[in-house]
C-alpha atoms as a PDB file:
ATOM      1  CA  UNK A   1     124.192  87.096 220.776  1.00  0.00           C
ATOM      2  CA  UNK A   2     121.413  87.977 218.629  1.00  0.00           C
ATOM      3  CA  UNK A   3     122.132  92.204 219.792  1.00  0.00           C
ATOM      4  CA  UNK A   4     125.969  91.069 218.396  1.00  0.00           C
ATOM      5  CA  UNK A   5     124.681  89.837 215.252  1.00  0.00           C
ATOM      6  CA  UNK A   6     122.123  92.588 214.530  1.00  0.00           C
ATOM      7  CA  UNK A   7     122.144  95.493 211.788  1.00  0.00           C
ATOM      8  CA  UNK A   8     122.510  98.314 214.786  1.00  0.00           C
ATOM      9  CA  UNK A   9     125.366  96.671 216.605  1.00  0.00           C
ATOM     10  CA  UNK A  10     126.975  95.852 212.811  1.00  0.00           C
ATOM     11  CA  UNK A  11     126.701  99.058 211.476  1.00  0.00           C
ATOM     12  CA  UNK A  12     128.067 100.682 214.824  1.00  0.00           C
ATOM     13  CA  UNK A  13     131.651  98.091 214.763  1.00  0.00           C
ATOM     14  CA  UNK A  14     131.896  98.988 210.883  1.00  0.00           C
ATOM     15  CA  UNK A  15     132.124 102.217 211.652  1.00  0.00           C
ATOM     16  CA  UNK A  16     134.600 102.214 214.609  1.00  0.00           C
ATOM     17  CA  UNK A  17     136.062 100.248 212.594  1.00  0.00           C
ATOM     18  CA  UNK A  18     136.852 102.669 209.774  1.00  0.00           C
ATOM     19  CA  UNK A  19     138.241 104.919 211.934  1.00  0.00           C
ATOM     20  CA  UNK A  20     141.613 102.971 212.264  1.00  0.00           C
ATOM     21  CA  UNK A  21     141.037 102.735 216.272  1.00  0.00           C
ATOM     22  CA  UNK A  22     141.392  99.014 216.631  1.00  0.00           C
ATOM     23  CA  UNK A  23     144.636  98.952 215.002  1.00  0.00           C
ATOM     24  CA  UNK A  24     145.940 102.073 215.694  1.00  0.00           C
ATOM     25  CA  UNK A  25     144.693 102.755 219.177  1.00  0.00           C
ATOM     26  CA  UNK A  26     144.675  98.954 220.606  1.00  0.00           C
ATOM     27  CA  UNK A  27     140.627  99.361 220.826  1.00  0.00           C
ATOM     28  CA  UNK A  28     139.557  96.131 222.812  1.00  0.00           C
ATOM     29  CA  UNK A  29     136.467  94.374 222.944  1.00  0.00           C
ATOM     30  CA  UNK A  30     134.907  94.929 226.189  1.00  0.00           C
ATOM     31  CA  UNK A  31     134.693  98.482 226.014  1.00  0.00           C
ATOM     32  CA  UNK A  32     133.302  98.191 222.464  1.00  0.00           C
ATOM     33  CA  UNK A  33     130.396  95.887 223.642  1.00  0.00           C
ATOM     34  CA  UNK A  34     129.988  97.621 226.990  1.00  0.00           C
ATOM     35  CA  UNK A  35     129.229 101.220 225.367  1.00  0.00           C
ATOM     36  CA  UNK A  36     127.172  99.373 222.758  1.00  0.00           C
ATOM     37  CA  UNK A  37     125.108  98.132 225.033  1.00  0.00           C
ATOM     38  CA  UNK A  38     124.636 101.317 227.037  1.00  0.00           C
ATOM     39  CA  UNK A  39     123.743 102.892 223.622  1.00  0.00           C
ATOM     40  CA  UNK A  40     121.478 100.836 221.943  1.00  0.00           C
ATOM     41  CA  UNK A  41     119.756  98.779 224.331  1.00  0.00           C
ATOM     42  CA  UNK A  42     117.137  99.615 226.795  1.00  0.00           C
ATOM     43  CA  UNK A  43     118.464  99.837 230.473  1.00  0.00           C
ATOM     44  CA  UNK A  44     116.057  96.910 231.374  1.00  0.00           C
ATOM     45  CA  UNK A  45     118.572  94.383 229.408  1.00  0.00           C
ATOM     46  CA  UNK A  46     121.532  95.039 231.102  1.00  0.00           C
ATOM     47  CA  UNK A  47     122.667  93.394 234.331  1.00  0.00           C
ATOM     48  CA  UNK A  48     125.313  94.630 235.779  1.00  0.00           C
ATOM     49  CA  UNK A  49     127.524  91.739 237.988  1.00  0.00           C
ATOM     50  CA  UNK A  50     127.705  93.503 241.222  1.00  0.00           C
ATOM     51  CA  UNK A  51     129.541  90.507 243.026  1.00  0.00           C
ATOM     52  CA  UNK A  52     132.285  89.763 240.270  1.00  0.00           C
ATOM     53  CA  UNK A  53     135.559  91.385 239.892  1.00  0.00           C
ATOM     54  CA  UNK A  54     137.213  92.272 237.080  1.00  0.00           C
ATOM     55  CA  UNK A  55     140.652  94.006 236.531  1.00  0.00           C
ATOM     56  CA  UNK A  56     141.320  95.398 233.054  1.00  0.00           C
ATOM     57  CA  UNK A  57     144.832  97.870 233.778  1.00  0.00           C
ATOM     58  CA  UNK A  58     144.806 100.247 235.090  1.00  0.00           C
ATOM     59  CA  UNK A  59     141.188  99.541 236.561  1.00  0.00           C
ATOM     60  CA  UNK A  60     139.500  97.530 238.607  1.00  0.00           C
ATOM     61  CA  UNK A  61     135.875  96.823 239.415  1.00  0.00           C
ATOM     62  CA  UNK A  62     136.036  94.753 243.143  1.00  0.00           C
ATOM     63  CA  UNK A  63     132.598  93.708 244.638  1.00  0.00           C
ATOM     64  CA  UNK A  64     132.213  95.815 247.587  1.00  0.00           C
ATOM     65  CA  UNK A  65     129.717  93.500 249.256  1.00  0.00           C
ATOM     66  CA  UNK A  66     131.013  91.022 252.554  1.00  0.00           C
ATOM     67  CA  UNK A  67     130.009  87.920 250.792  1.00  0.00           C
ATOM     68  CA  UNK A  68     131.824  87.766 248.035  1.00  0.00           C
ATOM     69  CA  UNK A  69     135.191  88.608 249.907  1.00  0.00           C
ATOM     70  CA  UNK A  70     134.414  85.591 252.629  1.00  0.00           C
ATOM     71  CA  UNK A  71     133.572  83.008 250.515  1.00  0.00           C
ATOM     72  CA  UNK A  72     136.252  83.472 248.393  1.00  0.00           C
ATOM     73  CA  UNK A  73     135.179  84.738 245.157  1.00  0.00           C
ATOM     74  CA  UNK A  74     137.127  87.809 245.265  1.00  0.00           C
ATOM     75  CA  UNK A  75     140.364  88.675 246.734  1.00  0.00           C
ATOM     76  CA  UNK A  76     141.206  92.501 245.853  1.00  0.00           C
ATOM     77  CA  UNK A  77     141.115  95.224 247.618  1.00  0.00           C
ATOM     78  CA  UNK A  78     138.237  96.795 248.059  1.00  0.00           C
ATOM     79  CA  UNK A  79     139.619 100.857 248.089  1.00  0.00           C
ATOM     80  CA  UNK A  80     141.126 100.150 244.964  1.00  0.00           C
ATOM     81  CA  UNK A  81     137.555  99.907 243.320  1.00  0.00           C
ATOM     82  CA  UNK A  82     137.007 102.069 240.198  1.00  0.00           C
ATOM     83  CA  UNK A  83     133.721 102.483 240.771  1.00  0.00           C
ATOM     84  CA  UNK A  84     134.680 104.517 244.057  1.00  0.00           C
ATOM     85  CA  UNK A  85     136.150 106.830 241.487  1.00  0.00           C
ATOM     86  CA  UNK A  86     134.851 110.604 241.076  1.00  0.00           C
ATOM     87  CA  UNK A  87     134.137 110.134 237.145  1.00  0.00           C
ATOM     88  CA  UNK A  88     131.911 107.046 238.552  1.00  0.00           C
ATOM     89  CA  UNK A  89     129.786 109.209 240.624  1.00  0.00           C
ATOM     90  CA  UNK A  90     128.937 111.589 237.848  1.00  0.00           C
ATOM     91  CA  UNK A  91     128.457 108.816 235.497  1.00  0.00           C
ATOM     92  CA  UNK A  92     126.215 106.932 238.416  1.00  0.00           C
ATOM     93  CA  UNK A  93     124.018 110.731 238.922  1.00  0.00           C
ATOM     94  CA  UNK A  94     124.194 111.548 234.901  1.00  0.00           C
ATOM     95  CA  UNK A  95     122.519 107.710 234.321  1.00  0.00           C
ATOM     96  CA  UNK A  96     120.520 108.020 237.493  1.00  0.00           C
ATOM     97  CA  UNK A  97     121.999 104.300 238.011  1.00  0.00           C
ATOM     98  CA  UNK A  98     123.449 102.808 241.372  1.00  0.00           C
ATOM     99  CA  UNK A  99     127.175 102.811 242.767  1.00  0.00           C
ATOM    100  CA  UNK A 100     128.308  99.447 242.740  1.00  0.00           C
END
């Protein structure tokens, strides 16, 4: 909470803000923190859940691992994963990161 709370992330939201976006546009939360995050903190801070789902229309992050689709902790379909997607490999090669 204390990345939330600080100047950087403060000054950041102020000025999305401004720009009308979360009224006008429907702006929501997750991406606001997410690309926060991915700007302002160092890589090492950031975990990324590779075994929890997530659906937020029209996409959908679904663990692609065995596990979590046998003991029951996810139930999509795996093909259907955004992070399958083309723009996800260029993002993955451009951040030198790992497909999830």
């Amino acid at each position: 909470m204390r990345f939330f709370r600080s100047k950087t992330y403060s000054d950041y939201f102020e000025h999305l803000d401004r720009t009308g976006g979360f009224f006008y546009e429907r702006w929501g939360d997750a991406p606001v923190h997410s690309i926060a995050a991915s700007f302002f903190l160092p890589k090492s801070q950031i975990h990324f859940f590779h075994d929890i789902g997530y659906r937020h229309a029209p996409y959908i992050r679904c663990p692609q691992d065995e596990e979590s689709h046998l003991n029951g902790r996810c139930s999509c379909e795996r093909e259907n994963n955004f992070g399958n997607s083309r723009f996800m490999a260029n993002l993955y090669k451009i951040t030198k990161g790992t497909p999830a």
